[in-house]
PDB file of N, CA and C in Angstrom:
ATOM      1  N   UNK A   1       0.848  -1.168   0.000  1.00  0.00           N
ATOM      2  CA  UNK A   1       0.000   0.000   0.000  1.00  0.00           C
ATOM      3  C   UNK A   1       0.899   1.237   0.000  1.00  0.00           C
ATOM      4  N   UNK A   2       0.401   2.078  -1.001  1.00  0.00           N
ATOM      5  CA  UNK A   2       1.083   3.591  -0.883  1.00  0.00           C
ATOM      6  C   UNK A   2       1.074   4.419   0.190  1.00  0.00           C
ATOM      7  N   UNK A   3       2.320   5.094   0.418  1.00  0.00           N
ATOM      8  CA  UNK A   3       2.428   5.755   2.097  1.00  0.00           C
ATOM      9  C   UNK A   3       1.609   7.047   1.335  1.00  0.00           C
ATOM     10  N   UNK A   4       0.779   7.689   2.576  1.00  0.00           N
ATOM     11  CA  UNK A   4       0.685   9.053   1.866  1.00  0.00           C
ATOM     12  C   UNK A   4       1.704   9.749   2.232  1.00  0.00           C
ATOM     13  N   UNK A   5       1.249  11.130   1.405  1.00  0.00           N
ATOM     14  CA  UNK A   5       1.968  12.122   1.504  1.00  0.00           C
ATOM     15  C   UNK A   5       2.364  12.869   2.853  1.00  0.00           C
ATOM     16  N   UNK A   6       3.633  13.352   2.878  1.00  0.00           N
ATOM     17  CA  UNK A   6       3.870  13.647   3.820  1.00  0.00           C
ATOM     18  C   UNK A   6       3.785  15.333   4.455  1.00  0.00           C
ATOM     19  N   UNK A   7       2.950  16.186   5.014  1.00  0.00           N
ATOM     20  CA  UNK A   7       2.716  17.290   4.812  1.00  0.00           C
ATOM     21  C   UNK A   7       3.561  18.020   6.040  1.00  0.00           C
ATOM     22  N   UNK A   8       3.965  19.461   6.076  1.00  0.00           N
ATOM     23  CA  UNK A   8       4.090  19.763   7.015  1.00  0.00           C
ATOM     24  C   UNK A   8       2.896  20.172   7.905  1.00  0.00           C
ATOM     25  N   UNK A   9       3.174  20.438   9.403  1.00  0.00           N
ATOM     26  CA  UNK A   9       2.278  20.451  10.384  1.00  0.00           C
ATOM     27  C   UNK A   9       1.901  22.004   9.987  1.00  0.00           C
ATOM     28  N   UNK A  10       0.368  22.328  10.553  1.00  0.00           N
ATOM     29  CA  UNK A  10      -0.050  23.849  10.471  1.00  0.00           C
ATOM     30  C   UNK A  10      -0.315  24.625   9.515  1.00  0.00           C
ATOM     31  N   UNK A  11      -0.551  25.779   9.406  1.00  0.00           N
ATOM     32  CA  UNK A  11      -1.774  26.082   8.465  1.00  0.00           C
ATOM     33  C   UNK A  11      -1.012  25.814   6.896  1.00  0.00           C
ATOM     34  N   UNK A  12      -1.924  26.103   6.344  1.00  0.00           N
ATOM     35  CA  UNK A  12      -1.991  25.710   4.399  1.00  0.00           C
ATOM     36  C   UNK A  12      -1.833  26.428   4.210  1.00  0.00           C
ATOM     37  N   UNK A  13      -0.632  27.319   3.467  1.00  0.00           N
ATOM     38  CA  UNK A  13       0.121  28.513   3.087  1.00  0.00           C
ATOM     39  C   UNK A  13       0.434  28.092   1.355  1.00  0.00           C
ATOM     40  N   UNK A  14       0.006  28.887   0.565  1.00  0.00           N
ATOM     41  CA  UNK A  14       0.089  29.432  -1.197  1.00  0.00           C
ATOM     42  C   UNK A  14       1.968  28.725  -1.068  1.00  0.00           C
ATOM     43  N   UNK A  15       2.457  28.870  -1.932  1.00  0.00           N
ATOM     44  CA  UNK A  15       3.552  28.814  -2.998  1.00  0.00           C
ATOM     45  C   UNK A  15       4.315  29.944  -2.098  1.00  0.00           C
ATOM     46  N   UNK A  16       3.708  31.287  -2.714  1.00  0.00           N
ATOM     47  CA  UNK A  16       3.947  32.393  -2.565  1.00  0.00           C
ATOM     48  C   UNK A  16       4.018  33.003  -0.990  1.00  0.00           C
ATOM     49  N   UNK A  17       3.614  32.300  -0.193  1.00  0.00           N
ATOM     50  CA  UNK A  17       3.338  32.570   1.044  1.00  0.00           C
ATOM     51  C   UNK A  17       4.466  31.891   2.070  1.00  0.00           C
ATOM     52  N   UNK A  18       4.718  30.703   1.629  1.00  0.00           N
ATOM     53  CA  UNK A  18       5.736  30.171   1.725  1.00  0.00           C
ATOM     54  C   UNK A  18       7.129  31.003   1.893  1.00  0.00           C
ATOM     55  N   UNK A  19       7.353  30.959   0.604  1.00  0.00           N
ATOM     56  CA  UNK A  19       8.726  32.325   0.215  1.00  0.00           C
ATOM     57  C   UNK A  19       8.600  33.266   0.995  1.00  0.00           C
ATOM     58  N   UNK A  20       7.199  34.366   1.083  1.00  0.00           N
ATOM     59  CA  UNK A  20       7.408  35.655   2.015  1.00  0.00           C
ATOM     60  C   UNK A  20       7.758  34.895   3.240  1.00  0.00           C
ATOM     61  N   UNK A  21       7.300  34.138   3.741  1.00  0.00           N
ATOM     62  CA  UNK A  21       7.766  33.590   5.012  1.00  0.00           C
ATOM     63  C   UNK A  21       9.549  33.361   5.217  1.00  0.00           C
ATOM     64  N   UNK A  22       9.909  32.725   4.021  1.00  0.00           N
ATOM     65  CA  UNK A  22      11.525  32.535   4.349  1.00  0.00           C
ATOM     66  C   UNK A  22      11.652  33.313   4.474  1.00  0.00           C
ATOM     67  N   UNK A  23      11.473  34.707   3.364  1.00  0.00           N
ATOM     68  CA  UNK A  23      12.194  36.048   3.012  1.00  0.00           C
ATOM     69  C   UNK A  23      12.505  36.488   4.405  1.00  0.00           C
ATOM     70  N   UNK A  24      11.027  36.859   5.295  1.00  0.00           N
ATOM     71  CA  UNK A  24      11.144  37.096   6.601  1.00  0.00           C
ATOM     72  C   UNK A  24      12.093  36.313   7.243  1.00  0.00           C
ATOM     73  N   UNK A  25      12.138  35.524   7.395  1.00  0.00           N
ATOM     74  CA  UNK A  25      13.374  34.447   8.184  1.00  0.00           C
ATOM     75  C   UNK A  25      14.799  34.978   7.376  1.00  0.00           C
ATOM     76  N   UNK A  26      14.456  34.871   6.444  1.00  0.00           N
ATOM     77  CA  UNK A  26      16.402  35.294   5.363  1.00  0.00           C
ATOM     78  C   UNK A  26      16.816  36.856   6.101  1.00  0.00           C
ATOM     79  N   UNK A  27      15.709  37.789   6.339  1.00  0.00           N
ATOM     80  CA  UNK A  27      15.831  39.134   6.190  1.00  0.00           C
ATOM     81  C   UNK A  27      16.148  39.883   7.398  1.00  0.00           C
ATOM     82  N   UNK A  28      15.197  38.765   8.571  1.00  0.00           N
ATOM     83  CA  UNK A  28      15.103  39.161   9.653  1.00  0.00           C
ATOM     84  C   UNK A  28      13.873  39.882  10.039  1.00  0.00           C
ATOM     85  N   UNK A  29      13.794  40.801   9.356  1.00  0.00           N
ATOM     86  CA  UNK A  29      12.507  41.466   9.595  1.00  0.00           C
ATOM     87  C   UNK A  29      12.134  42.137   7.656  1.00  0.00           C
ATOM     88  N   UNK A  30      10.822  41.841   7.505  1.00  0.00           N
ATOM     89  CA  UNK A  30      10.027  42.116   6.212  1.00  0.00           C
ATOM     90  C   UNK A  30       9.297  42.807   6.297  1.00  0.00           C
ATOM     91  N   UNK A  31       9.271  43.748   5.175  1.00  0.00           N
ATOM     92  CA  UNK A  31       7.482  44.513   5.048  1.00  0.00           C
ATOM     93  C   UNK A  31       7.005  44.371   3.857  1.00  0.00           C
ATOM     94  N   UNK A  32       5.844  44.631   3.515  1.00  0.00           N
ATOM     95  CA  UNK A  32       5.603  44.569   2.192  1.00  0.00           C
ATOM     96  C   UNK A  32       5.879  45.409   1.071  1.00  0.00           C
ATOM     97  N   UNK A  33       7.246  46.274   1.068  1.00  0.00           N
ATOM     98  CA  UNK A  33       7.860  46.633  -0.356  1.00  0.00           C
ATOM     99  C   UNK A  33       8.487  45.215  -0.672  1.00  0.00           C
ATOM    100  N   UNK A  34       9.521  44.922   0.807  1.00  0.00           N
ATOM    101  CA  UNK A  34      10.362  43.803   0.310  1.00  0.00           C
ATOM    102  C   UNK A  34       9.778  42.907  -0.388  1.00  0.00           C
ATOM    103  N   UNK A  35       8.643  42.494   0.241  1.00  0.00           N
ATOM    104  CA  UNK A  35       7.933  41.384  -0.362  1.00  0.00           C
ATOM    105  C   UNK A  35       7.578  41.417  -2.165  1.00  0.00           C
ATOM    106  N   UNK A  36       6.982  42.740  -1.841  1.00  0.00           N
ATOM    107  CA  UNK A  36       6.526  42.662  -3.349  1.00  0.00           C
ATOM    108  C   UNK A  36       7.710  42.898  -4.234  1.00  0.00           C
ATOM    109  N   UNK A  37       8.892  43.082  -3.906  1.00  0.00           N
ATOM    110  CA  UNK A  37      10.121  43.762  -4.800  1.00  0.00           C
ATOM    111  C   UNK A  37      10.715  42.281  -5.190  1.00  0.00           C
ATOM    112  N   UNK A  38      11.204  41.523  -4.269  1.00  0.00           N
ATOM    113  CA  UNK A  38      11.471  40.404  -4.138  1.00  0.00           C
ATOM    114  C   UNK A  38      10.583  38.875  -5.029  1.00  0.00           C
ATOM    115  N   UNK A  39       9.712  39.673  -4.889  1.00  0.00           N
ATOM    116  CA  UNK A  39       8.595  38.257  -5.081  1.00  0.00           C
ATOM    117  C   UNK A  39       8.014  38.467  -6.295  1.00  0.00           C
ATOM    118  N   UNK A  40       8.243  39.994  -6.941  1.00  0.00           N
ATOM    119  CA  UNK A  40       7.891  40.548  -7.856  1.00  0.00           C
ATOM    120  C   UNK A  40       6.203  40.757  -8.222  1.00  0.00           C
ATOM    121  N   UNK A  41       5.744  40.810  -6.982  1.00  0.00           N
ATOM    122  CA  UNK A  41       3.685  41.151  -6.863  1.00  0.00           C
ATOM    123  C   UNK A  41       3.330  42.511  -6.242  1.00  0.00           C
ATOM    124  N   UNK A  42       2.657  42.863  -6.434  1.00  0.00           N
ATOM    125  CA  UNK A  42       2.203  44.033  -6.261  1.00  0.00           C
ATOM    126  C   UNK A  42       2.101  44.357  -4.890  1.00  0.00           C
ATOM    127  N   UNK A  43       1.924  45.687  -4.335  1.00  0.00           N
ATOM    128  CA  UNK A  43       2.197  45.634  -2.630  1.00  0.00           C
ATOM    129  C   UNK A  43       0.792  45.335  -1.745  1.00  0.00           C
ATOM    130  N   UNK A  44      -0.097  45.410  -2.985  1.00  0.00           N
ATOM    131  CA  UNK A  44      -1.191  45.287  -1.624  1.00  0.00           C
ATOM    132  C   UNK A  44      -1.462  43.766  -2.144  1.00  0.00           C
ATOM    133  N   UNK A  45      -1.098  42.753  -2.505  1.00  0.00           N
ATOM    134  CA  UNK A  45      -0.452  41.272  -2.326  1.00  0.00           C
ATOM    135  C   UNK A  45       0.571  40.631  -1.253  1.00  0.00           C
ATOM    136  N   UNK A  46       1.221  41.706  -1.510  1.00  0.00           N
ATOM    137  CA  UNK A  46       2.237  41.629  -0.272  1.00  0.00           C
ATOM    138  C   UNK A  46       1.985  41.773   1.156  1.00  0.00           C
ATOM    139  N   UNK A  47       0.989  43.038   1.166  1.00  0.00           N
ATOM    140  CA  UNK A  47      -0.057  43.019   2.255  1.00  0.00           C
ATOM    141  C   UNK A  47      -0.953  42.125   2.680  1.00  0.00           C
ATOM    142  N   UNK A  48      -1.395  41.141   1.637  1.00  0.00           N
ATOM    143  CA  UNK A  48      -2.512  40.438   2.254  1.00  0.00           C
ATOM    144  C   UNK A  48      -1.748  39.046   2.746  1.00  0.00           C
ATOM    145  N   UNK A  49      -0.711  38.402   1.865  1.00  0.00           N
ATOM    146  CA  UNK A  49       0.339  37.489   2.415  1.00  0.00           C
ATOM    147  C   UNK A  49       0.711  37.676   3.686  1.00  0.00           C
ATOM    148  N   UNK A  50       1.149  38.991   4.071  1.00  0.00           N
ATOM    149  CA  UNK A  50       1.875  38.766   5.382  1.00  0.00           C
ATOM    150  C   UNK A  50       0.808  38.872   6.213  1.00  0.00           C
ATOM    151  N   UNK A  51      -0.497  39.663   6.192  1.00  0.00           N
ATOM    152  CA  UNK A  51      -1.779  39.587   7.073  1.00  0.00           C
ATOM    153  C   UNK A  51      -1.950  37.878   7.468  1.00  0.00           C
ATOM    154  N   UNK A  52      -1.971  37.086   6.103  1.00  0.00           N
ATOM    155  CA  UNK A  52      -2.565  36.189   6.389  1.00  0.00           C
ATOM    156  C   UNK A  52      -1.252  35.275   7.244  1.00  0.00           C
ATOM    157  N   UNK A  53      -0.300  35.921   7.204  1.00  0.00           N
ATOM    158  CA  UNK A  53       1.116  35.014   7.587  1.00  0.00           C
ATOM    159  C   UNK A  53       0.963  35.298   9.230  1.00  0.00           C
ATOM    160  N   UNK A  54       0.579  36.794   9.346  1.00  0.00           N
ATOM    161  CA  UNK A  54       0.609  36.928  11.052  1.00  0.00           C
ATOM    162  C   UNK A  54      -0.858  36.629  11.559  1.00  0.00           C
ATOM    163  N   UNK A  55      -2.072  36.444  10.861  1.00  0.00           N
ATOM    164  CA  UNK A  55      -3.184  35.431  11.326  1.00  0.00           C
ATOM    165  C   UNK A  55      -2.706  33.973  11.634  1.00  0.00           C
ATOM    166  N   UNK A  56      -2.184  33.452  10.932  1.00  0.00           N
ATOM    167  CA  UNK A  56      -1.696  32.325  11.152  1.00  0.00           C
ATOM    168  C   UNK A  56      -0.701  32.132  12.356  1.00  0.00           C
ATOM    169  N   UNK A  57      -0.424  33.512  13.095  1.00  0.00           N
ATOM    170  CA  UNK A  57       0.468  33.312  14.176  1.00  0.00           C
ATOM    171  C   UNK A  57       2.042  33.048  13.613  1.00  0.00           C
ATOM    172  N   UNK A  58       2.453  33.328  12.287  1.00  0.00           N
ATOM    173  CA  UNK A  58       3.779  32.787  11.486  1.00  0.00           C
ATOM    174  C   UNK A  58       4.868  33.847  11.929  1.00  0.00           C
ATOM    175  N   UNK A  59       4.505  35.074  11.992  1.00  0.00           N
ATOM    176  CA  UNK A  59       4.872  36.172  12.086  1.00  0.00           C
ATOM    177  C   UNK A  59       4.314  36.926  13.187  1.00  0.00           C
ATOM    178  N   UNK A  60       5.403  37.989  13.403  1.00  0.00           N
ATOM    179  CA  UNK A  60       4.901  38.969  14.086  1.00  0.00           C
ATOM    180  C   UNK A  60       5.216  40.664  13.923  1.00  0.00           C
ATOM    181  N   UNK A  61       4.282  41.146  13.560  1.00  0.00           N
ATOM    182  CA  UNK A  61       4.309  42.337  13.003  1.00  0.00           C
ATOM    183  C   UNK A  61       4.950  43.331  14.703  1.00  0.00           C
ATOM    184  N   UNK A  62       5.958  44.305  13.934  1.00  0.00           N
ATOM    185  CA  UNK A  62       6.330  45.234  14.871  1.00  0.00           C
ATOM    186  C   UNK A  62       6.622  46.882  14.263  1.00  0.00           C
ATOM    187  N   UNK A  63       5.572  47.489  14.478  1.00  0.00           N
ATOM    188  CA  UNK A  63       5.380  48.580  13.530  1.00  0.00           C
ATOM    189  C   UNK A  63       5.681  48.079  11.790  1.00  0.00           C
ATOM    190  N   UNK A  64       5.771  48.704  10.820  1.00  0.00           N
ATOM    191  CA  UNK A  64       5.824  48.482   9.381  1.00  0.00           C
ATOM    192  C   UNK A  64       6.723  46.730   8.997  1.00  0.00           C
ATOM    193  N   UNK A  65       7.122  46.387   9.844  1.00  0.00           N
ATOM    194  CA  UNK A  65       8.216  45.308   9.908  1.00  0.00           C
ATOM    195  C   UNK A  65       7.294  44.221  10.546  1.00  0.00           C
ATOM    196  N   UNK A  66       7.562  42.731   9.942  1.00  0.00           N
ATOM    197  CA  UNK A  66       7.512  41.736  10.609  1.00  0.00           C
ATOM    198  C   UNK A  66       8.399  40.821  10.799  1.00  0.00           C
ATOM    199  N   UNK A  67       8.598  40.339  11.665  1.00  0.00           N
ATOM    200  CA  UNK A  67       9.636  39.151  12.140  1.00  0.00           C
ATOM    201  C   UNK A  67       8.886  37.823  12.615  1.00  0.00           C
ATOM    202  N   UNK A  68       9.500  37.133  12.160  1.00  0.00           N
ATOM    203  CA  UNK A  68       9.296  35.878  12.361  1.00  0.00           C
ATOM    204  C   UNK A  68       9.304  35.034  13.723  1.00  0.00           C
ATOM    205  N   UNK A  69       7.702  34.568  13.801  1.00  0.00           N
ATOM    206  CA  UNK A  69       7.562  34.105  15.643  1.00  0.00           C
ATOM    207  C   UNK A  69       8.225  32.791  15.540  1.00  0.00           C
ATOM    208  N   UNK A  70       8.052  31.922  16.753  1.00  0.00           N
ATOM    209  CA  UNK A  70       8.771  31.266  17.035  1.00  0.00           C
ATOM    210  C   UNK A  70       7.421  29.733  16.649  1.00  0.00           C
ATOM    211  N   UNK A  71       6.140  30.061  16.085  1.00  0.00           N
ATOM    212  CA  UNK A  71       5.900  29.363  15.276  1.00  0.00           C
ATOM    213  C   UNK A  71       5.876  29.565  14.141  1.00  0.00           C
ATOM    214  N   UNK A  72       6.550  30.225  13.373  1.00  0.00           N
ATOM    215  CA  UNK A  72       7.118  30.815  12.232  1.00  0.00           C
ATOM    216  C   UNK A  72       8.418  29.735  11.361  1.00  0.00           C
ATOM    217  N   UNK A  73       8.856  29.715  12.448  1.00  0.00           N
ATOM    218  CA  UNK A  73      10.056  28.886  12.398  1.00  0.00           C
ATOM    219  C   UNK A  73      10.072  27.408  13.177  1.00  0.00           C
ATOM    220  N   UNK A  74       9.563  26.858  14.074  1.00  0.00           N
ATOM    221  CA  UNK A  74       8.862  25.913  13.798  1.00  0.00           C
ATOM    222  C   UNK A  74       7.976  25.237  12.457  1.00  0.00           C
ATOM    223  N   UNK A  75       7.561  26.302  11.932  1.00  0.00           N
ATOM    224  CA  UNK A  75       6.711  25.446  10.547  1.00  0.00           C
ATOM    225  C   UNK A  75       7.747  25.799   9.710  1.00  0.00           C
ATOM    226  N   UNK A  76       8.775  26.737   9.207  1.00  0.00           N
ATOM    227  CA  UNK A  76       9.559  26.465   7.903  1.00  0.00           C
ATOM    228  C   UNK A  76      10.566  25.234   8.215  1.00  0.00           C
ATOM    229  N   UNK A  77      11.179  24.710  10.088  1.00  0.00           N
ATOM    230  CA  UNK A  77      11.684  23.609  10.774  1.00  0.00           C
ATOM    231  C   UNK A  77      10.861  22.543   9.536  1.00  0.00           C
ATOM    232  N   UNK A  78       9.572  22.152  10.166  1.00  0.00           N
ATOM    233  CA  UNK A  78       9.472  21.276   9.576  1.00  0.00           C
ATOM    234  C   UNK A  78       9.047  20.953   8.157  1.00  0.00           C
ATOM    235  N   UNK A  79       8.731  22.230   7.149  1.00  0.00           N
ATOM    236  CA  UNK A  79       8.581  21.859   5.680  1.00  0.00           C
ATOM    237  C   UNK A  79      10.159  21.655   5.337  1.00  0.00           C
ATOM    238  N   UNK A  80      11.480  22.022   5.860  1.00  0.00           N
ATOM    239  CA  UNK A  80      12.486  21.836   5.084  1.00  0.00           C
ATOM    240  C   UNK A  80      13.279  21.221   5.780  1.00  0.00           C
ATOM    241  N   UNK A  81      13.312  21.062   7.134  1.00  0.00           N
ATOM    242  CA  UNK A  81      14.192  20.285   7.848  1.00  0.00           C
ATOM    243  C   UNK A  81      15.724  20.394   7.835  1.00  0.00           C
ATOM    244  N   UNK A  82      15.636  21.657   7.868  1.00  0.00           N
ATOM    245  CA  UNK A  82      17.033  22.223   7.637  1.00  0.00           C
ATOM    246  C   UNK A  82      17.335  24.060   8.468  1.00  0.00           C
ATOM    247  N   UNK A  83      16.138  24.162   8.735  1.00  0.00           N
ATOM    248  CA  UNK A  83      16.106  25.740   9.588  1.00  0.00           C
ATOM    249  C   UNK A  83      17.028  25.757  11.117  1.00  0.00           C
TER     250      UNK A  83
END
């Protein structure tokens, strides 16, 4: 019998949502120019990514900047197993 797939733990994050998330982890702290400059999408995309990144508890916004919580990095821990 086929194993399933193996997913990471916690919420269901886009392609794109993903990446802003490293970026934040690569950057230290992100806002949404970086995002959209980087990722090459428009800024109020960039805005709704990281909204939905710090709903998810992934992030944590600190004035115009977000940094990455400590379940932030726990979930990129376990999609790459290498953080």
């Amino acid at each position: 019998m086929p194993e399933a797939p193996v997913h990471a733990p916690g919420p269901r994050l886009t392609t794109r949502q993903k990446q802003a998330l490293a970026l934040v982890m690569e950057n230290g702290t992100a806002g949404p120019s970086l995002i959209s400059r980087e990722l090459g999408v428009g800024i109020s995309t960039a805005y709704r990514d990281l909204a939905a990144l710090e709903e998810a508890g992934l992030i944590d916004a600190d004035g115009g900047k977000r940094t990455l919580s400590d379940a932030g990095l726990s979930y990129l821990d376990n999609l790459t197993g290498t953080v």
